[in-house]
N, C-alpha and C. Protein backbone atom coordinates (compact mmCIF):
# COMPACT_ATOMS: atom_id res chain seq x y z
N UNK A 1 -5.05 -1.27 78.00
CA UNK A 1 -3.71 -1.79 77.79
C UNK A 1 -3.54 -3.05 78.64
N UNK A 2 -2.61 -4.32 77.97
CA UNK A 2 -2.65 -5.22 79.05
C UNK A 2 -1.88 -5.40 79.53
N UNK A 3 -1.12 -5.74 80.79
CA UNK A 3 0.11 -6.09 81.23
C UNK A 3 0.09 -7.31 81.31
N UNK A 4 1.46 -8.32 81.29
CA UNK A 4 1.83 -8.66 82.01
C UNK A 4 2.63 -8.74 83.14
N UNK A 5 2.75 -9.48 84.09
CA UNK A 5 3.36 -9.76 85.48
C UNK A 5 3.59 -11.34 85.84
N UNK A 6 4.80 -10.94 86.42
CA UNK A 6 4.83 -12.20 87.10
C UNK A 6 5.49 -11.93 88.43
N UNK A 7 5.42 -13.41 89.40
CA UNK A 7 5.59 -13.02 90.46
C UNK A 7 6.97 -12.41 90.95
N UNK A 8 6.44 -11.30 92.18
CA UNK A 8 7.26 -10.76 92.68
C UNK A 8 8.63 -11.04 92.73
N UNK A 9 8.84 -13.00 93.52
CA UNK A 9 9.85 -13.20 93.34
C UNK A 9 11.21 -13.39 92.58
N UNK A 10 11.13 -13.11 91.25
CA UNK A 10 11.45 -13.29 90.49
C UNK A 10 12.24 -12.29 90.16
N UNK A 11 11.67 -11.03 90.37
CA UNK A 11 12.11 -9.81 90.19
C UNK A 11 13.92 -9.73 91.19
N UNK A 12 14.53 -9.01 90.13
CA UNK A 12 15.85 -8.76 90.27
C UNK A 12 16.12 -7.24 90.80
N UNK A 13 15.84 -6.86 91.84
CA UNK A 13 15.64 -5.20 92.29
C UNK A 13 17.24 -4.81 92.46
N UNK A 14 17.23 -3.77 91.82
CA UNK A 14 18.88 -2.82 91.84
C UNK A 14 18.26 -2.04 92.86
N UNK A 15 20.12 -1.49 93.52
CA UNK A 15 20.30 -0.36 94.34
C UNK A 15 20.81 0.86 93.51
N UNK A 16 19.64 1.87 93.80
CA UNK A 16 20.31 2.95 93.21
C UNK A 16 20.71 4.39 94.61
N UNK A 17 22.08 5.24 94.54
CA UNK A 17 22.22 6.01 95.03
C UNK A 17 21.85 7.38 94.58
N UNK A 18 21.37 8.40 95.29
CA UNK A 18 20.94 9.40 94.88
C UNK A 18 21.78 10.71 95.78
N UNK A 19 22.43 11.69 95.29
CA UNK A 19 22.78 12.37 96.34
C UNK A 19 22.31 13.95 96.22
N UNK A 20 21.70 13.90 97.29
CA UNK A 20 20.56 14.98 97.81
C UNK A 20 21.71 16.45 97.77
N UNK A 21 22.41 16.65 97.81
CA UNK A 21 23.37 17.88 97.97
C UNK A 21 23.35 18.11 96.12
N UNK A 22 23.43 17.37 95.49
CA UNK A 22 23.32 17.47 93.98
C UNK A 22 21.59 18.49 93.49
N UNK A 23 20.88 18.26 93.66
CA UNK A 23 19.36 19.01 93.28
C UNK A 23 18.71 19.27 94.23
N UNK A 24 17.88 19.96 94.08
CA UNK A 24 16.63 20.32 94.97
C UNK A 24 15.46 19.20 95.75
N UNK A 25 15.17 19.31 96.56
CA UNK A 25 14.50 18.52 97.23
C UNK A 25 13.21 17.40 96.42
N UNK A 26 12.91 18.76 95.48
CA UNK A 26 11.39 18.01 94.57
C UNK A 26 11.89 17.73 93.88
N UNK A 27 12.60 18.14 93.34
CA UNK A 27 13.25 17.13 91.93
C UNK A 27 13.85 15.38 92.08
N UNK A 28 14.66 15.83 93.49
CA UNK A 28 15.38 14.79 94.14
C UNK A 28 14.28 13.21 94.24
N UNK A 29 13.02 14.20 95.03
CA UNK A 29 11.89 13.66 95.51
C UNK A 29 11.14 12.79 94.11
N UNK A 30 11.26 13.30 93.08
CA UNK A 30 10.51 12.90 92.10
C UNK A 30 11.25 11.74 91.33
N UNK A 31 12.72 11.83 91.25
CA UNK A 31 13.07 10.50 90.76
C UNK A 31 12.78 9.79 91.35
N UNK A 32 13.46 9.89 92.77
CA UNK A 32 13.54 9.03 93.95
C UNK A 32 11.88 8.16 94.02
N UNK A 33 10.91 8.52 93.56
CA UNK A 33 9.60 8.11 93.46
C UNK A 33 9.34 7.50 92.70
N UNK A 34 9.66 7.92 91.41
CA UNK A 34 10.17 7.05 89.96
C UNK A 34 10.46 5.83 89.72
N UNK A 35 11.55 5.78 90.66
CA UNK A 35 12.46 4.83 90.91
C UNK A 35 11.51 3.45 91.67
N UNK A 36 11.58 4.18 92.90
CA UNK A 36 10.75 3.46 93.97
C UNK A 36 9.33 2.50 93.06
N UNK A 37 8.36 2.82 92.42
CA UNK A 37 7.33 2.49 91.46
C UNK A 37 7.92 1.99 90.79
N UNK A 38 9.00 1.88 89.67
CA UNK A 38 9.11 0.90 89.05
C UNK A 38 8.81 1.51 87.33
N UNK A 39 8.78 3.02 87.42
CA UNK A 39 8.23 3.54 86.21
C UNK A 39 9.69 3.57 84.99
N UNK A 40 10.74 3.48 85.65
CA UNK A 40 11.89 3.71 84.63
C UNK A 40 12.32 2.47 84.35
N UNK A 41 11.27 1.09 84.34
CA UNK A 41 11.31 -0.10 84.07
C UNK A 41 10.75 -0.58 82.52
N UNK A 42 10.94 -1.20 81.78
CA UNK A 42 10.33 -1.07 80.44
C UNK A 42 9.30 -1.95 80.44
N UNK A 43 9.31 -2.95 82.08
CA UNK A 43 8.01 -3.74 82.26
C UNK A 43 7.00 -3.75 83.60
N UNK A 44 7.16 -2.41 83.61
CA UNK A 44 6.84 -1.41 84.43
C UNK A 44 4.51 -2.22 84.38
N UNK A 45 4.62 -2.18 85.83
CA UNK A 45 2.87 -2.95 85.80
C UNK A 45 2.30 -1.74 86.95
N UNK A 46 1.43 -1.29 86.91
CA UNK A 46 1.10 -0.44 88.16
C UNK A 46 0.38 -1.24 89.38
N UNK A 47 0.34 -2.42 88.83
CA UNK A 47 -0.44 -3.13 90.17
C UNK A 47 0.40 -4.29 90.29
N UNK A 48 1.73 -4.17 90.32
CA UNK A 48 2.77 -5.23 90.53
C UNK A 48 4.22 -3.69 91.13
N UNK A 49 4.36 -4.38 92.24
CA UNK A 49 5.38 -3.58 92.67
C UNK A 49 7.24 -4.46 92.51
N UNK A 50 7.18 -3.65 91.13
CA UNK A 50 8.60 -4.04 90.58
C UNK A 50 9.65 -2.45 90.47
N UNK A 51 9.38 -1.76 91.60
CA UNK A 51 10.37 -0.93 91.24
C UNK A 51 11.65 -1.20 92.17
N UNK A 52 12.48 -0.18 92.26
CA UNK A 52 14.46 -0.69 92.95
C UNK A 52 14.42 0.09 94.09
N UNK A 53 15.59 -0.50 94.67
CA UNK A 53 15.97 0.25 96.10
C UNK A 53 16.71 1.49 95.91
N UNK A 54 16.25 2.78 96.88
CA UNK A 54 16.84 3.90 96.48
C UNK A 54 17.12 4.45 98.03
N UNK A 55 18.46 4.71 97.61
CA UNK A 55 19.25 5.53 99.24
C UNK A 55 19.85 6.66 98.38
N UNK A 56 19.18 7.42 99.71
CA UNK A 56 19.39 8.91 99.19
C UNK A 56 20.55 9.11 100.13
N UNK A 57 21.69 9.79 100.05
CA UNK A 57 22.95 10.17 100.63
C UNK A 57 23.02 12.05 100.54
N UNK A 58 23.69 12.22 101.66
CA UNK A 58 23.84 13.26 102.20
C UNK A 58 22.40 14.39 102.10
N UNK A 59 21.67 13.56 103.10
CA UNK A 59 20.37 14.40 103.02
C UNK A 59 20.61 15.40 104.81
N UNK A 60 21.73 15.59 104.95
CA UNK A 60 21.58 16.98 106.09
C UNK A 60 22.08 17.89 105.01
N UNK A 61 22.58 18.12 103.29
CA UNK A 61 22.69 18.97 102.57
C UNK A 61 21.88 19.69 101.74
N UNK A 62 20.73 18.51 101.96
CA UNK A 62 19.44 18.62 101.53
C UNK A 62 19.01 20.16 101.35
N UNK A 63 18.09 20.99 99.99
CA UNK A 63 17.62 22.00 100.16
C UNK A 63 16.82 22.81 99.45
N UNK A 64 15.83 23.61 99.35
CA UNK A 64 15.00 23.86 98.78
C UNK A 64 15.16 24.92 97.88
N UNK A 65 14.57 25.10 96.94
CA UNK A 65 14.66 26.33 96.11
C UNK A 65 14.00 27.78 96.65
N UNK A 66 14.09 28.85 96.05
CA UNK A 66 13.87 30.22 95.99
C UNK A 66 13.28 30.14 98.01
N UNK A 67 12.21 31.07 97.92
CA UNK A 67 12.25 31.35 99.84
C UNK A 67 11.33 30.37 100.49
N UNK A 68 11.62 28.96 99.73
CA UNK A 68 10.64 28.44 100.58
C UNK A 68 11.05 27.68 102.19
N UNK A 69 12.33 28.11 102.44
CA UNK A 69 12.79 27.74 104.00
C UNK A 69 11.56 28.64 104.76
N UNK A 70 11.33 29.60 104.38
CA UNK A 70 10.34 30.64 105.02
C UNK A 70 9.12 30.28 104.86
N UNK A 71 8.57 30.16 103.28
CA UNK A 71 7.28 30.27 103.28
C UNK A 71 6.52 28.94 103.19
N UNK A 72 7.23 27.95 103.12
CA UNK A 72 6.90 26.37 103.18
C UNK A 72 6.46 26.39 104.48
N UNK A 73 5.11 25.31 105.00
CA UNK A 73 4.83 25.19 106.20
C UNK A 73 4.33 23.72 106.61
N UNK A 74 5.10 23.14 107.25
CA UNK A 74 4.72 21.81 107.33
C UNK A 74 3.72 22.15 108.69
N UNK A 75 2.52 21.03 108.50
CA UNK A 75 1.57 21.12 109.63
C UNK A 75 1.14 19.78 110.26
N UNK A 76 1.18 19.91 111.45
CA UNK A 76 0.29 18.38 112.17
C UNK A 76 -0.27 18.64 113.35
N UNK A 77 -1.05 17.75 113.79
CA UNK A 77 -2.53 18.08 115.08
C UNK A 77 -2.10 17.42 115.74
N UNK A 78 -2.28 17.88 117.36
CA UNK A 78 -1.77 16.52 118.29
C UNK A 78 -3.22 15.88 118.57
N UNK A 79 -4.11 16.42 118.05
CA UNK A 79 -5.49 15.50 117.89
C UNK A 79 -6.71 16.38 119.37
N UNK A 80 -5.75 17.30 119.96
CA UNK A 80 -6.95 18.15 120.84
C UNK A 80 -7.17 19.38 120.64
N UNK A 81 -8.45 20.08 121.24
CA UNK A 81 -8.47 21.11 120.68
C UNK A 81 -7.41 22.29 120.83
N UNK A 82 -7.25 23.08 119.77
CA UNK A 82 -6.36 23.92 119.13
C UNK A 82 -4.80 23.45 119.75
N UNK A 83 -4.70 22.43 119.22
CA UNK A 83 -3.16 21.50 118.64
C UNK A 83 -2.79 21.50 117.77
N UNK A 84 -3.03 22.64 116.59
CA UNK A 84 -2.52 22.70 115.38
C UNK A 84 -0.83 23.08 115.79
N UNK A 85 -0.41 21.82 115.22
CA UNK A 85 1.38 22.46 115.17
C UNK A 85 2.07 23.05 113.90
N UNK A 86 3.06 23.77 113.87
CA UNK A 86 3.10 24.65 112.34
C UNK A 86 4.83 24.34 112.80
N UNK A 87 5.51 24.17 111.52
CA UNK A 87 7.00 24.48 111.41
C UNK A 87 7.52 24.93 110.12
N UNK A 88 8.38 25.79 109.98
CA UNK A 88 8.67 26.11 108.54
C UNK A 88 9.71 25.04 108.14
N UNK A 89 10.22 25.09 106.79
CA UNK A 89 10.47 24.24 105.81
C UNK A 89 11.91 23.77 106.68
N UNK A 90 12.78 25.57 106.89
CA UNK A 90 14.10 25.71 107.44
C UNK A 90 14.04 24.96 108.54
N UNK A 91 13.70 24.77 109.70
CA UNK A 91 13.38 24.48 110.86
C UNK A 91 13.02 23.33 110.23
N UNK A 92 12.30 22.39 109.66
CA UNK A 92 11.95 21.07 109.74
C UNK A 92 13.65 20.57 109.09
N UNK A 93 13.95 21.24 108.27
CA UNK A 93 15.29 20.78 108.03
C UNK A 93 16.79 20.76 108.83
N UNK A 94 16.35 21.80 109.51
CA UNK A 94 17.21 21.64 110.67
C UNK A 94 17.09 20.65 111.72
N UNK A 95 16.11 20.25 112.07
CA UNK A 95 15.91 19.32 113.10
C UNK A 95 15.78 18.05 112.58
N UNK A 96 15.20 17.36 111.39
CA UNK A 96 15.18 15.92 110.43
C UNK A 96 15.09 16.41 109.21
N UNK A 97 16.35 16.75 108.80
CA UNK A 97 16.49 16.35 106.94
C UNK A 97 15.33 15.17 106.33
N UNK A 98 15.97 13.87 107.45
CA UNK A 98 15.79 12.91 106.57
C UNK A 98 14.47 12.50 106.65
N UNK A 99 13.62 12.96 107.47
CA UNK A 99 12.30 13.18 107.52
C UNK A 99 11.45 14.12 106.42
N UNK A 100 11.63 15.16 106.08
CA UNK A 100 11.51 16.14 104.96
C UNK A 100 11.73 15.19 103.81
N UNK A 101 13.08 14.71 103.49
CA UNK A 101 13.05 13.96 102.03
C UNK A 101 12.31 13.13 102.39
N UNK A 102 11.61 12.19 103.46
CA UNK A 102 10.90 11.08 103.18
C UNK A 102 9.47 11.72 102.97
N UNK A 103 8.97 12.63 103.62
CA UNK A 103 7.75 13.09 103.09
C UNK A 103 7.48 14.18 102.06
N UNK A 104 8.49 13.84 101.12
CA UNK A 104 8.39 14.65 99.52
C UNK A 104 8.08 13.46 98.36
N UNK A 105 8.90 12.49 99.11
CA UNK A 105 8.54 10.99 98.26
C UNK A 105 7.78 10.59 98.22
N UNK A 106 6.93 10.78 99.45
CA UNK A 106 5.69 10.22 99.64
C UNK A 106 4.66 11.04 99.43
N UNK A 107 4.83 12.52 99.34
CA UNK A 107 4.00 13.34 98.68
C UNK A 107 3.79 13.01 97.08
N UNK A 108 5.16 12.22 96.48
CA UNK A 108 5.02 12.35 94.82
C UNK A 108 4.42 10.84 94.62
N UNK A 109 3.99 9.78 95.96
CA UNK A 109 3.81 8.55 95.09
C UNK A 109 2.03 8.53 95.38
N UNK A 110 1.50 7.46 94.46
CA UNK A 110 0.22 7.62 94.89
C UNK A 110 0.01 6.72 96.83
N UNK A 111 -1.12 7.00 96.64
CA UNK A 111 -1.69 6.82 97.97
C UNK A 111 -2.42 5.28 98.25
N UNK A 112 -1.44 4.82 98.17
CA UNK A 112 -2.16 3.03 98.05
C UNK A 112 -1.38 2.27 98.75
N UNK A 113 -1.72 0.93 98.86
CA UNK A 113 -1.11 0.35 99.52
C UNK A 113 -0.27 -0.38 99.15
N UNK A 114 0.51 -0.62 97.96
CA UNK A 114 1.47 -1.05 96.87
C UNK A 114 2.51 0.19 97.26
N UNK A 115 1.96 1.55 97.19
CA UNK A 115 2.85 2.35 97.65
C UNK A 115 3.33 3.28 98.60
N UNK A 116 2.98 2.63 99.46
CA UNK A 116 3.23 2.57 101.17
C UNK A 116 4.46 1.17 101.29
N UNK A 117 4.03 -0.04 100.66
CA UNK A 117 5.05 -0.95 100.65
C UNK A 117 6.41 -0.67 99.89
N UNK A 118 6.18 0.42 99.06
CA UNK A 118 7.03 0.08 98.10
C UNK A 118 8.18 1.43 98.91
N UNK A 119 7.47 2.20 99.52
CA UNK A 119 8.26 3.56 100.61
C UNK A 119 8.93 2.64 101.46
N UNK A 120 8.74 1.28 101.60
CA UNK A 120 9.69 0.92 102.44
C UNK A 120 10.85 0.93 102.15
N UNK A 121 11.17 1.23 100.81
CA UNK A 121 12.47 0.72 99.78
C UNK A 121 13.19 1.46 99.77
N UNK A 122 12.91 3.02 100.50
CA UNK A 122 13.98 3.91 100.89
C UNK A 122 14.29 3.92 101.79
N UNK A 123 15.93 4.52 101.70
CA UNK A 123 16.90 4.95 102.90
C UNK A 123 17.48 6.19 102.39
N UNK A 124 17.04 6.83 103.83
CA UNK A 124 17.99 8.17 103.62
C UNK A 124 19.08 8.16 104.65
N UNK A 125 20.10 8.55 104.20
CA UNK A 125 21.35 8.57 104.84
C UNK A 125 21.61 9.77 105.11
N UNK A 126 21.82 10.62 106.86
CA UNK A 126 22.33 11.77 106.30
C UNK A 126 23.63 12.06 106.01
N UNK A 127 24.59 11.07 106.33
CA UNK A 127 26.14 11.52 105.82
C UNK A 127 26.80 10.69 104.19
N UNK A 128 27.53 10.78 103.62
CA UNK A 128 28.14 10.73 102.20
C UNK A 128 28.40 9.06 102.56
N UNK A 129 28.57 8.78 103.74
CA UNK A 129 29.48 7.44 103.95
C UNK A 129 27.79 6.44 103.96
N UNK A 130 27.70 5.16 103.30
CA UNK A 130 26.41 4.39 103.44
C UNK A 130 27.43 2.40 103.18
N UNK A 131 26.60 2.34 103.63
CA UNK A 131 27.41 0.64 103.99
C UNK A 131 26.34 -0.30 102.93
N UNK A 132 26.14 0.56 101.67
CA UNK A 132 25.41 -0.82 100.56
C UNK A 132 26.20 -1.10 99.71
N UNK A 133 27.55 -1.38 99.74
CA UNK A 133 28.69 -1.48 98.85
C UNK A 133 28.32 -3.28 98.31
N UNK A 134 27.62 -3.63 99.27
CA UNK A 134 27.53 -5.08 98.94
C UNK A 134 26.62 -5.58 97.98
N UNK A 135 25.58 -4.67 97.79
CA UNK A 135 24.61 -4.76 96.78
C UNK A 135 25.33 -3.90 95.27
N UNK A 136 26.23 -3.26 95.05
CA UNK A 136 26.67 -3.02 94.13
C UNK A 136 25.64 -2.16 93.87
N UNK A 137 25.33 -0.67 94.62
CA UNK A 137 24.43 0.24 94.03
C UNK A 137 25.05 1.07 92.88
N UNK A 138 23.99 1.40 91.82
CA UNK A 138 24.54 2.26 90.50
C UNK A 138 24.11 3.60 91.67
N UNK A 139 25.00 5.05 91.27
CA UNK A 139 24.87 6.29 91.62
C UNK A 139 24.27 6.75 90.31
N UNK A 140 23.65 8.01 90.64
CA UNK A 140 22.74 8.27 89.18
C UNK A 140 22.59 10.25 89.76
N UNK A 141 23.47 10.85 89.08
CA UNK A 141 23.87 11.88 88.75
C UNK A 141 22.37 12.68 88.55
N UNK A 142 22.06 13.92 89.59
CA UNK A 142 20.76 14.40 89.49
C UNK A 142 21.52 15.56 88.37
N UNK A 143 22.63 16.44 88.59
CA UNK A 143 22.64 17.62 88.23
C UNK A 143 22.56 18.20 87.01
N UNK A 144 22.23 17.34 85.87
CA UNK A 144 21.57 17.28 84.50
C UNK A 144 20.57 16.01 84.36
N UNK A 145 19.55 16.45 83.65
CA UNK A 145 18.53 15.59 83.69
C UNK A 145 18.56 14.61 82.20
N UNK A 146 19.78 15.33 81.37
CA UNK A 146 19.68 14.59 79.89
C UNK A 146 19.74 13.10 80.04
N UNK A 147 19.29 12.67 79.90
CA UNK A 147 19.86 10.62 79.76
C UNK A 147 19.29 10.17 80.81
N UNK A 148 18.86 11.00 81.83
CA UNK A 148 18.51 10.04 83.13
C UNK A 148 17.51 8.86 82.50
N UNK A 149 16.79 8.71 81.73
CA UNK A 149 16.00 7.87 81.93
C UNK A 149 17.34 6.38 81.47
N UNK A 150 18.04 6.81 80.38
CA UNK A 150 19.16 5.51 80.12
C UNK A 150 19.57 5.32 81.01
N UNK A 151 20.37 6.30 82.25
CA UNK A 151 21.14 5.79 83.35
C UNK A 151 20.32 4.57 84.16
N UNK A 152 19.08 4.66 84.31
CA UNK A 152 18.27 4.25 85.54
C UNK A 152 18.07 2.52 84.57
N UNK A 153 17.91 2.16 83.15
CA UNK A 153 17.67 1.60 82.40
C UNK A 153 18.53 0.32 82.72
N UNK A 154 19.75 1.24 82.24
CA UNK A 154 21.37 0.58 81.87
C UNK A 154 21.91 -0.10 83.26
């Protein structure tokens, strides 16, 4: 398939709001990724980073489905021996929401360096109140999925 592209600058990037108290974390996580890439674009290039800015709002409401506060286990090494650190899902959410939604986004995008740049393009907010009134962000309704792809379009 061939694309075209043109340069970056050119590109006209929207703000979109997302609010995390509306769906589940992966779901949340998966537009929010969507978005970020540039896939709900109709000139959508995978090796041109044309996707929009996405602030996620009220991510201390943030939350997961069925028991995975329990059985979810986030893990990291402090790099010596037996430094394995373990926290459950509940507990990582209690202490950084907005840490949790950022590494669900980044669990759903690929692993490159287009999209590492393009993770810069989120903000998570944890309270309802966000100061991008100036960019004129569209809000985009998680709690039915019918039309989302028109909302994100339009």
């Amino acid at each position: 398939m061939k694309y075209s592209t043109g340069p970056e600058k050119t590109l006209t990037r929207k703000w979109f709001v997302l609010d995390a108290a509306e769906a589940p974390i992966g779901r949340l996580a998966s537009v929010a990724a969507t978005i970020l890439m540039g896939k709900h674009l109709p000139t959508f290039t995978p090796s041109a980073g044309s996707g929009d800015y996405v602030a996620v709002i009220n991510s201390d409401k943030a939350y997961f489905t069925s028991n995975k506060n329990e059985k979810k286990i986030y893990y990291r090494h402090s790099g010596y021996i037996g430094g394995l650190k373990s926290r459950t899902a509940g507990e990582a959410l209690k202490r950084s929401a907005e840490d949790v939604i950022h590494e669900a986004v980044y669990g759903m995008m690929p692993k490159t360096y287009l999209s590492r740049k393009q993770l810069k393009h989120l903000n998570v907010i944890s309270g309802a109140e966000h100061k991008l009134d100036a960019w004129k962000p569209t809000k985009i309704s998680l709690k039915s999925n019918k039309g989302l792809q028109k909302k994100l379009v339009a």
